[in-house]
Structure formats: structure tokens, C-alpha cells
N, C-alpha and C. Protein backbone atom coordinates (compact mmCIF):
# COMPACT_ATOMS: atom_id res chain seq x y z
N UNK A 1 80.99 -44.59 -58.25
CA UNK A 1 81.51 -44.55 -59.60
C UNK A 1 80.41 -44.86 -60.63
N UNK A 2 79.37 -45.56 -60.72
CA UNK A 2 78.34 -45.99 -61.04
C UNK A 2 77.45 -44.99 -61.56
N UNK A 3 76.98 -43.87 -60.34
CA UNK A 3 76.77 -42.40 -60.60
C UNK A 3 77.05 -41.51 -61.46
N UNK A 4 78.57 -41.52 -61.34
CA UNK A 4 79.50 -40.89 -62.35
C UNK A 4 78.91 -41.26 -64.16
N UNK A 5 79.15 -42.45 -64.08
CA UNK A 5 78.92 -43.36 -65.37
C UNK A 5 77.44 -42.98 -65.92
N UNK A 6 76.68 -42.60 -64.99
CA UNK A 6 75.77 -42.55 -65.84
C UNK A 6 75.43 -40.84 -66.06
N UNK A 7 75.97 -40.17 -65.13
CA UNK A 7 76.14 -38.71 -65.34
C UNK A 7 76.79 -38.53 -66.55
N UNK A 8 77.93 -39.13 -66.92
CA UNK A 8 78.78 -39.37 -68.11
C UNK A 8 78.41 -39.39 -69.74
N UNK A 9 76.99 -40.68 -69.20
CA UNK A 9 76.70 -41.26 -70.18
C UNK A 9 75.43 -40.38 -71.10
N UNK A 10 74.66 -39.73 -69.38
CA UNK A 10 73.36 -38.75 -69.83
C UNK A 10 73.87 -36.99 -70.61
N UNK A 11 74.88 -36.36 -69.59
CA UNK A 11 75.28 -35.28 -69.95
C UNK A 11 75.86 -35.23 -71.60
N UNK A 12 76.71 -36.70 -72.04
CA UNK A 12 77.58 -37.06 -73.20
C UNK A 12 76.10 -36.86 -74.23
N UNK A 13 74.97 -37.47 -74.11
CA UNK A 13 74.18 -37.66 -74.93
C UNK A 13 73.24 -36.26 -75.15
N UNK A 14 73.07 -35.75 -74.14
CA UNK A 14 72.57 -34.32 -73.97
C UNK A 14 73.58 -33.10 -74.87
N UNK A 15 74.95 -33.38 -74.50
CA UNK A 15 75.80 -33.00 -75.38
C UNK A 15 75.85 -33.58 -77.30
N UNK A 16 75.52 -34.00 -77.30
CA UNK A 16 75.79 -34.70 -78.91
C UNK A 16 74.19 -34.02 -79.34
N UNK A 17 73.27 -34.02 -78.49
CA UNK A 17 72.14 -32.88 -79.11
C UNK A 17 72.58 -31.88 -79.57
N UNK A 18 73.10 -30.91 -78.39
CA UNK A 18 73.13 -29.88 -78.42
C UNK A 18 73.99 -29.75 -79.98
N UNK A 19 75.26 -30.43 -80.09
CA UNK A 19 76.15 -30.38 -80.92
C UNK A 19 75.39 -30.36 -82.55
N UNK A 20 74.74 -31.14 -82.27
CA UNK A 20 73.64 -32.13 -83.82
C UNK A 20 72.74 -31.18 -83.83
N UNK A 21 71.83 -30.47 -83.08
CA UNK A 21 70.60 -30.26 -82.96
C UNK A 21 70.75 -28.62 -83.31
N UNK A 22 71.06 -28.41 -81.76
CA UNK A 22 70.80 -26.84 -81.52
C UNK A 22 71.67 -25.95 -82.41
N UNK A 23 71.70 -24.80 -81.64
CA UNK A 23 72.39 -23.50 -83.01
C UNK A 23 73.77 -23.96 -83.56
N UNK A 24 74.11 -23.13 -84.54
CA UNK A 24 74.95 -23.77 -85.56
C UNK A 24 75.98 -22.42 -85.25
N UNK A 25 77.12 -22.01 -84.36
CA UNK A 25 77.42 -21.34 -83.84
C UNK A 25 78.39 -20.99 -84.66
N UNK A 26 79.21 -21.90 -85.65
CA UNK A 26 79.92 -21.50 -86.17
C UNK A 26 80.09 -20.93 -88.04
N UNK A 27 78.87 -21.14 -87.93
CA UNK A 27 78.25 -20.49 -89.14
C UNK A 27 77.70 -19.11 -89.23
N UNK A 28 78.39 -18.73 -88.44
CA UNK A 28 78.03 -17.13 -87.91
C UNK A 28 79.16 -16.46 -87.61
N UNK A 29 79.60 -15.55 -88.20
CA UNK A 29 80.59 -15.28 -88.06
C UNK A 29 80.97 -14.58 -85.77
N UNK A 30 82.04 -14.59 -85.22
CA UNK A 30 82.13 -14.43 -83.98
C UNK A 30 81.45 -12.86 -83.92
N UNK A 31 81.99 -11.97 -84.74
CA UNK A 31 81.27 -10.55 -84.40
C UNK A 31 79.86 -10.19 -84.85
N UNK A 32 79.09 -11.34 -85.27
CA UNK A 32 77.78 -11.47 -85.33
C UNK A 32 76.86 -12.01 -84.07
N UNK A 33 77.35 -12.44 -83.47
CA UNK A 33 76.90 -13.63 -82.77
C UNK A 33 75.85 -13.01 -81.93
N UNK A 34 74.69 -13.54 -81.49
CA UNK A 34 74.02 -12.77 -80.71
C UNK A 34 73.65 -13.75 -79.73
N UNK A 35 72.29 -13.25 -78.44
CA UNK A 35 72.11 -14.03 -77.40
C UNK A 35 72.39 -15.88 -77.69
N UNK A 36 71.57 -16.10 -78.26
CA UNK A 36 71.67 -17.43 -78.64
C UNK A 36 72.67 -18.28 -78.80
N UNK A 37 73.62 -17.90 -79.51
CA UNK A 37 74.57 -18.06 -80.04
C UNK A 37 75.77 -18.43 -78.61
N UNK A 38 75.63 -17.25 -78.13
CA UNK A 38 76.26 -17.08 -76.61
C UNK A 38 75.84 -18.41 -75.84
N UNK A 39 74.56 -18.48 -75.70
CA UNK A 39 73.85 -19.49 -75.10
C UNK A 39 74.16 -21.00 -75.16
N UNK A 40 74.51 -21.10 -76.30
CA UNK A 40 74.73 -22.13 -77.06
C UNK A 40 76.02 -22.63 -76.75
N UNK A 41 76.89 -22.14 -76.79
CA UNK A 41 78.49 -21.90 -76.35
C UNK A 41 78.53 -22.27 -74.71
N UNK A 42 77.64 -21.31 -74.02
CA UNK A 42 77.57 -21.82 -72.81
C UNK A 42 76.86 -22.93 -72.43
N UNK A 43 75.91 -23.64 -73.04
CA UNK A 43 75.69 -25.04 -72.76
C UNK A 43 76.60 -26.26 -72.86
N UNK A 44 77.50 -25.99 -74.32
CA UNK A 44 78.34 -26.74 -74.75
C UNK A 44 79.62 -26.44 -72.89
N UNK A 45 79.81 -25.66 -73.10
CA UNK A 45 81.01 -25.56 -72.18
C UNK A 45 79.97 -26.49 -70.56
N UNK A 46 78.77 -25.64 -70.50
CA UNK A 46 78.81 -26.37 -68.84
C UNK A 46 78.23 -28.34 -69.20
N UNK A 47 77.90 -28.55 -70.22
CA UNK A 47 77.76 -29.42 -70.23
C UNK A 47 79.37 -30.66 -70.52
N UNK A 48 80.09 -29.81 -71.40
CA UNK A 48 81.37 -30.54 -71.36
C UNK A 48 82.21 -30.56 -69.58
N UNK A 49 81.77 -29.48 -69.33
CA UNK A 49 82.27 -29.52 -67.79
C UNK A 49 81.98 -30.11 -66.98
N UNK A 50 79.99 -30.49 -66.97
CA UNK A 50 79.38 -31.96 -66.26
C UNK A 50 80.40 -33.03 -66.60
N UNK A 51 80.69 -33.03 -67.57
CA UNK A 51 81.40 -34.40 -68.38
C UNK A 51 82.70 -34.81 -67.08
N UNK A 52 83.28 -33.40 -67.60
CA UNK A 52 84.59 -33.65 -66.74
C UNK A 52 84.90 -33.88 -65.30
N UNK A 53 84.02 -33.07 -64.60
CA UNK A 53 83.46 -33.03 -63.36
C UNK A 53 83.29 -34.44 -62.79
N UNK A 54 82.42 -35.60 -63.77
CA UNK A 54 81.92 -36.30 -63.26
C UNK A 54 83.24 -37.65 -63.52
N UNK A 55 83.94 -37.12 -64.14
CA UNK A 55 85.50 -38.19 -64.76
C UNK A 55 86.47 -37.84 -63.28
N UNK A 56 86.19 -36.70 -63.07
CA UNK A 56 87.15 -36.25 -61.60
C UNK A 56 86.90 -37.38 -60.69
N UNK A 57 85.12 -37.29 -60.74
CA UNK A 57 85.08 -37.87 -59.25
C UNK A 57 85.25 -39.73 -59.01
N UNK A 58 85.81 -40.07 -60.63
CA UNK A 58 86.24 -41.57 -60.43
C UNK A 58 87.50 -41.38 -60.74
N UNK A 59 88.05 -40.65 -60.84
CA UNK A 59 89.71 -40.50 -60.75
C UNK A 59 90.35 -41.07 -59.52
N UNK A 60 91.19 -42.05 -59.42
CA UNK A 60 91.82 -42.61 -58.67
C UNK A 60 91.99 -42.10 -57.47
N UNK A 61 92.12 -42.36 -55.86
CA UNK A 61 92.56 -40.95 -55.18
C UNK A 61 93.09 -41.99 -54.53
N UNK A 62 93.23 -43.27 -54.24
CA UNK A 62 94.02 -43.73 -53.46
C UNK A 62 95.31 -43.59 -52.77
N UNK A 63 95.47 -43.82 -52.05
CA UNK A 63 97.24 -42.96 -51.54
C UNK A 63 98.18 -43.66 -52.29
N UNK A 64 99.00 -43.15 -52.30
CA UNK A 64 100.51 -44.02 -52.79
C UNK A 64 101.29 -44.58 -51.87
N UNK A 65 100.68 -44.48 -50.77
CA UNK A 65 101.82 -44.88 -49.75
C UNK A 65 102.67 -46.30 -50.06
N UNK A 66 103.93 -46.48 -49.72
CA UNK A 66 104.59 -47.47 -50.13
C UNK A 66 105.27 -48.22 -48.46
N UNK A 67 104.02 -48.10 -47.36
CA UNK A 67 104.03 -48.74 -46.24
C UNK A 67 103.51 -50.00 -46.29
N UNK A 68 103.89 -50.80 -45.73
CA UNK A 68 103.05 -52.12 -45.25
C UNK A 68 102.10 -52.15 -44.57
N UNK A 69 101.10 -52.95 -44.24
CA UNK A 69 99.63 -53.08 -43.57
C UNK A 69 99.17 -54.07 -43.45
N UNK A 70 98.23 -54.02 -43.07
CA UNK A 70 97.24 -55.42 -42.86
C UNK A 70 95.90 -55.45 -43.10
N UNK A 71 95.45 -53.88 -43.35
CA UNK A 71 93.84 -53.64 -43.47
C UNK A 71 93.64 -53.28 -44.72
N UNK A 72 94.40 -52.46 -45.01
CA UNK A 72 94.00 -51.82 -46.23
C UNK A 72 94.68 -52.48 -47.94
N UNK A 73 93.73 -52.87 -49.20
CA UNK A 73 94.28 -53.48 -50.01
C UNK A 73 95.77 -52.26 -51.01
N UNK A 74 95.64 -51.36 -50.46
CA UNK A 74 96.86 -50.77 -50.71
C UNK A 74 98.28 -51.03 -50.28
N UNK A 75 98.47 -51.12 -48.34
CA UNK A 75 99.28 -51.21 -47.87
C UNK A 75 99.73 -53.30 -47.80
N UNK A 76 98.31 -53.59 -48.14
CA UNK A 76 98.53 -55.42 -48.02
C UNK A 76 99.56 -55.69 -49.46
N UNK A 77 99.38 -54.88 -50.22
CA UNK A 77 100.08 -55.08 -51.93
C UNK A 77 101.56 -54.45 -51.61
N UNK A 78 102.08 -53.85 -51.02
CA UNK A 78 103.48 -53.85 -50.87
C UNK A 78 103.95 -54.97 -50.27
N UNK A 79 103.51 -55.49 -49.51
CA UNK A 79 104.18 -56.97 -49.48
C UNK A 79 104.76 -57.80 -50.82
N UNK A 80 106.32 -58.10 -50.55
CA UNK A 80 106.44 -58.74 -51.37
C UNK A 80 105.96 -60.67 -52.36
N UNK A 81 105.84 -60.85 -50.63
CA UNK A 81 105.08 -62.09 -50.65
C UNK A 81 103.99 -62.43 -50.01
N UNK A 82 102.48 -63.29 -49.95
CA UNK A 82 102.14 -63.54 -48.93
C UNK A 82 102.33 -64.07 -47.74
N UNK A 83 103.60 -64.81 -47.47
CA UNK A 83 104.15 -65.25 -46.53
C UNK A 83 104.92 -64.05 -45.70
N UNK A 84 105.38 -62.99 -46.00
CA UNK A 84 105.85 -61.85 -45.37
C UNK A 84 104.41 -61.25 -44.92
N UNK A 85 103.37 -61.19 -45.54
CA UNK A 85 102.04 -60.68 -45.23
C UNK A 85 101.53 -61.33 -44.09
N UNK A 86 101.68 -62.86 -44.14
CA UNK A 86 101.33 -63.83 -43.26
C UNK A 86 102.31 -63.93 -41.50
N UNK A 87 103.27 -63.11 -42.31
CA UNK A 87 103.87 -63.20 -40.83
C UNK A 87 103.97 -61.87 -40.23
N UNK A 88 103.33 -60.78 -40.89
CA UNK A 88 103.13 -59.69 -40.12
C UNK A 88 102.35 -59.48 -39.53
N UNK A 89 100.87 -60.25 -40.07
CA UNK A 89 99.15 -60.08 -39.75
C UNK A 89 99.76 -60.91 -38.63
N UNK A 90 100.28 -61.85 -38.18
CA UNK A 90 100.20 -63.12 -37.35
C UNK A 90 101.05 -62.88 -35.83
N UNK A 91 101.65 -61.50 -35.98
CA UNK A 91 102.54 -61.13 -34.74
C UNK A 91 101.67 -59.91 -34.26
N UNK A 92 101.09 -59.06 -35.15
CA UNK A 92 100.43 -57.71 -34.71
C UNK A 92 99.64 -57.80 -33.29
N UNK A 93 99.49 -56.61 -32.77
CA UNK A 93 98.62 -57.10 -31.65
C UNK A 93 97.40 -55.96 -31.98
N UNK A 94 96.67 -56.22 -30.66
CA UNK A 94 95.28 -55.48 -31.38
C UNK A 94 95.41 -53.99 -31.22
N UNK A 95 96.27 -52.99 -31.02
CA UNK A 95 96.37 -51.73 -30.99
C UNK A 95 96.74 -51.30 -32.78
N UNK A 96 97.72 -52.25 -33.19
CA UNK A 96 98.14 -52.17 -34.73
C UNK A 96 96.65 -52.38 -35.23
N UNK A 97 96.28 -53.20 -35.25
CA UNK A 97 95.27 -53.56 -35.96
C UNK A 97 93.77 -52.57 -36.20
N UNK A 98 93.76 -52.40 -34.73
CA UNK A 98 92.58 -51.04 -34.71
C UNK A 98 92.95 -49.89 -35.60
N UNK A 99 94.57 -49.41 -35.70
CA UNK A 99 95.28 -47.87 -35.75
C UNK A 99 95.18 -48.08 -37.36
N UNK A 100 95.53 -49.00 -37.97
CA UNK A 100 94.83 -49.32 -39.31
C UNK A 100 93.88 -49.35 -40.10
N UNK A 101 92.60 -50.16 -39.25
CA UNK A 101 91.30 -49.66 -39.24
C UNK A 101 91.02 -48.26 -39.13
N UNK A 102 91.32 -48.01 -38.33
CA UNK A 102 90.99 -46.17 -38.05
C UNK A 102 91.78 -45.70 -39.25
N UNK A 103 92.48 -45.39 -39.87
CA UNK A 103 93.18 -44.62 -40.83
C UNK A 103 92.80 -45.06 -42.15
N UNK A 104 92.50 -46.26 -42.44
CA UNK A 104 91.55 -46.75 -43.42
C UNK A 104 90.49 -45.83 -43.33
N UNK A 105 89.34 -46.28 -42.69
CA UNK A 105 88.27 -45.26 -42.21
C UNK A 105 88.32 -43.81 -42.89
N UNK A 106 89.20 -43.26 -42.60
CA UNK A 106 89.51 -41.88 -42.59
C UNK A 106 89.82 -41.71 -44.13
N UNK A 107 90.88 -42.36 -44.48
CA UNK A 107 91.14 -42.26 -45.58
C UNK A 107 89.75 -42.56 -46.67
N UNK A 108 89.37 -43.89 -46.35
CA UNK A 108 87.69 -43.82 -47.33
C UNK A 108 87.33 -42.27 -46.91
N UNK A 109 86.92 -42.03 -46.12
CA UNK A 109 85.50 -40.93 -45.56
C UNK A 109 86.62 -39.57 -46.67
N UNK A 110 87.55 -39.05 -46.12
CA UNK A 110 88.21 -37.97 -47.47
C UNK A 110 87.83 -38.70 -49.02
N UNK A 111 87.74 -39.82 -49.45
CA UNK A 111 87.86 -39.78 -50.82
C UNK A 111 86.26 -39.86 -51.15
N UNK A 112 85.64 -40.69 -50.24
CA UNK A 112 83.92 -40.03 -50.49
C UNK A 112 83.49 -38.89 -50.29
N UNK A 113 84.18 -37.50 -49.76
CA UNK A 113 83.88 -36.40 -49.22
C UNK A 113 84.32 -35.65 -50.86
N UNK A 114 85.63 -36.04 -51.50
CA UNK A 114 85.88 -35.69 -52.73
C UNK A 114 84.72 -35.97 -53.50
N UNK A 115 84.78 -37.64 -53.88
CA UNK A 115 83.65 -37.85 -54.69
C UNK A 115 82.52 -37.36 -54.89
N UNK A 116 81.94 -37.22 -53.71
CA UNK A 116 80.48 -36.18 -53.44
C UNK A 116 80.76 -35.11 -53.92
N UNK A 117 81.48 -33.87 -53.89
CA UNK A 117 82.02 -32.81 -54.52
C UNK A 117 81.70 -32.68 -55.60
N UNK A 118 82.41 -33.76 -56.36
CA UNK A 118 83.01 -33.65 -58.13
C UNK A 118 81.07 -34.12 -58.12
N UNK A 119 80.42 -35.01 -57.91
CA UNK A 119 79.38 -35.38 -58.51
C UNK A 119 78.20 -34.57 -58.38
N UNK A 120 78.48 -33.63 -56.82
CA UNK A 120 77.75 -32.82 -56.80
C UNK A 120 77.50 -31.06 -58.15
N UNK A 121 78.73 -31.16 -58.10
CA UNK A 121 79.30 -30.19 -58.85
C UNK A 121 78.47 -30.36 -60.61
N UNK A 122 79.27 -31.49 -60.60
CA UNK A 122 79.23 -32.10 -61.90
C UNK A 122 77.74 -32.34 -62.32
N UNK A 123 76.34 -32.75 -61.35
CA UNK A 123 74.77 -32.73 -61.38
C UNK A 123 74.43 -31.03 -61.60
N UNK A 124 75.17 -30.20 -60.90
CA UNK A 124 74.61 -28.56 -60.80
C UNK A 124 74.94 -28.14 -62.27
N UNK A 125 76.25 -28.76 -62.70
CA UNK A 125 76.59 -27.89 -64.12
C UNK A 125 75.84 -28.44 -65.19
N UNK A 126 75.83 -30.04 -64.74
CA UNK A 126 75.05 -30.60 -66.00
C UNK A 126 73.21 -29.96 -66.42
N UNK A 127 72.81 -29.90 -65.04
CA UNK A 127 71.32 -29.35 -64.83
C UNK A 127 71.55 -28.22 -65.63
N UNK A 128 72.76 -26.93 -65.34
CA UNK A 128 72.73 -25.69 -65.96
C UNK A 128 72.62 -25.56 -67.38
N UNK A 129 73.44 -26.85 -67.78
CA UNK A 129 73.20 -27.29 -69.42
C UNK A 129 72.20 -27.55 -69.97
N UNK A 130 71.62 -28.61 -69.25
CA UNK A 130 70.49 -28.98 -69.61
C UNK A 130 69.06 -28.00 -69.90
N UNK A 131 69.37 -26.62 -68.84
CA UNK A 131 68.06 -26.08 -68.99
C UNK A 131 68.33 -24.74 -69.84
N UNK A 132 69.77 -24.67 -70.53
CA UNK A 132 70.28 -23.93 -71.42
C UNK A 132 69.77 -24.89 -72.68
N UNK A 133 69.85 -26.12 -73.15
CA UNK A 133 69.55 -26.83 -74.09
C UNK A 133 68.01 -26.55 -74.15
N UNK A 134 67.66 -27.22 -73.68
CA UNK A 134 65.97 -27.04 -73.27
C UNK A 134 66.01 -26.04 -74.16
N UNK A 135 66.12 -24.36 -73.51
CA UNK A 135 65.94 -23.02 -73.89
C UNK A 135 66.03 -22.65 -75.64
N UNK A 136 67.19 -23.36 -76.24
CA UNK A 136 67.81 -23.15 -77.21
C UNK A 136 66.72 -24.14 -78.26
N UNK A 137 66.38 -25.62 -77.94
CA UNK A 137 65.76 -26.13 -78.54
C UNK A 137 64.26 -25.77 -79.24
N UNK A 138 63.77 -25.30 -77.52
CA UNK A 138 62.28 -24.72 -77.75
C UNK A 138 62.12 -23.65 -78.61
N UNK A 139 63.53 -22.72 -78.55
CA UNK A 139 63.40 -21.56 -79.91
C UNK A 139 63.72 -21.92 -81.16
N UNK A 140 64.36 -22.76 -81.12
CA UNK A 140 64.57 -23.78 -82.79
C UNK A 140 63.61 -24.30 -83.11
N UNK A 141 62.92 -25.05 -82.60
CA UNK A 141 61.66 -25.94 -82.98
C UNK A 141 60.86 -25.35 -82.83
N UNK A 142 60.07 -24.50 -82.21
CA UNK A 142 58.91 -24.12 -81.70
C UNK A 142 58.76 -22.58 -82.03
């Protein structure tokens, strides 16, 4: 999530260039518009899309399950009390206990397999922005 945050924080600021800086897209009328212009539009979009991309991949994914457990801080929070918690952990034997572990496990490894996705995704589009900005800048300034 950390990742995310700062993908967030770099793409957001890369974006507020482009916005401040680069072409002025709407001062042109749409049936004028030429390469640039286009260009410009498409940075804004893949860079707002890094944005979003990278909000996906801290989006909650935890299950909802509304089972009881002993491993996982999802299934330990349906307990109504800790003393109902205390007397379930305290009878289990070690086949429960492993089959929990294991499905925990599993369940992390899918939501890091997501996460990687969205952040991967979300680094490719932001890069695409970025070297669309770049492009747009160097012909403004230079």
C-alpha cells in the first residue's frame, strides 16, 4: 500500500504539471485540435488512470466472510466476545488449526497477486504519461 501512495502521490504531481504547464487544450476549439493537443488529452487520461489504477490496488479485498476462526483477524472479529474466541481457540485440534492457516495463506497470496496487477498496471500507464508529458513539455519550452 505504501507503493501505491507514492505512485499516487508522484503520478498526482506529474498530473497537476501537465494540467498547469503543458497545452492548453481547451482553448482550441475540438475541430481544431491537432497532434498535440491529442497528446495532451492522452497524457491527462493515462496519467489519471495511473492514479486510479494505483487506488485499486489498496482497495480493500478482504473477504466478508461472516465465519468464525482462529487465524485470521477477519474470522477472529465475528466473535462476539473474547471469551467465545477463548473457548474455541482452546478446544480446536491441530487439523483446524493448520486448515486455517492454509486458507489464510491462500487468501493473502490472491490479494497480493491482485495488488501486483493494479500496481503493475498502474507503473506502465503512469510511465506512458510520463513520457507523453516529457514530449509535450520539450515542445513548449524548447
Amino acid at each position: 500500500d505504501a507503493k501505491a501512495g507514492v505512485l499516487v502521490g508522484g503520478f498526482s504531481g506529474l498530473l497537476s504539471v501537465a494540467l498547469s504547464k503543458g497545452q492548453k487544450i481547451f482553448s482550441v476549439a475540438f475541430s481544431q485540435w491537432a497532434g498535440w493537443e491529442y497528446l495532451t488529452l492522452f497524457c491527462w487520461i493515462f496519467l489519471g488512470g495511473a492514479i486510479a489504477c494505483a487506488l485499486a490496488a489498496v482497495w480493500p479485498k478482504t473477504a466478508t466472510s461472516k465465519k468464525q476462526g482462529f487465524v485470521s483477524w477477519v474470522h477472529i472479529a465475528n466473535y462476539q466476545k473474547v471469551d467465545d474466541y477463548l473457548k474455541g481457540i482452546l478446544v480446536a485440534n491441530d487439523v483446524q488449526l493448520i486448515t486455517q492457516l492454509c486458507e489464510l495463506n491462500y487468501d493473502l497470496s490472491r490479494i497480493c497477486q491482485r495488488k501486483y496487477y493494479w500496481l503493475s498496471l498502474c507503473f506502465k500507464i503512469g510511465c506512458g504519461g510520463a513520457i507523453l508529458l516529457t514530449m509535450i513539455l520539450v515542445r513548449r519550452y524548447f
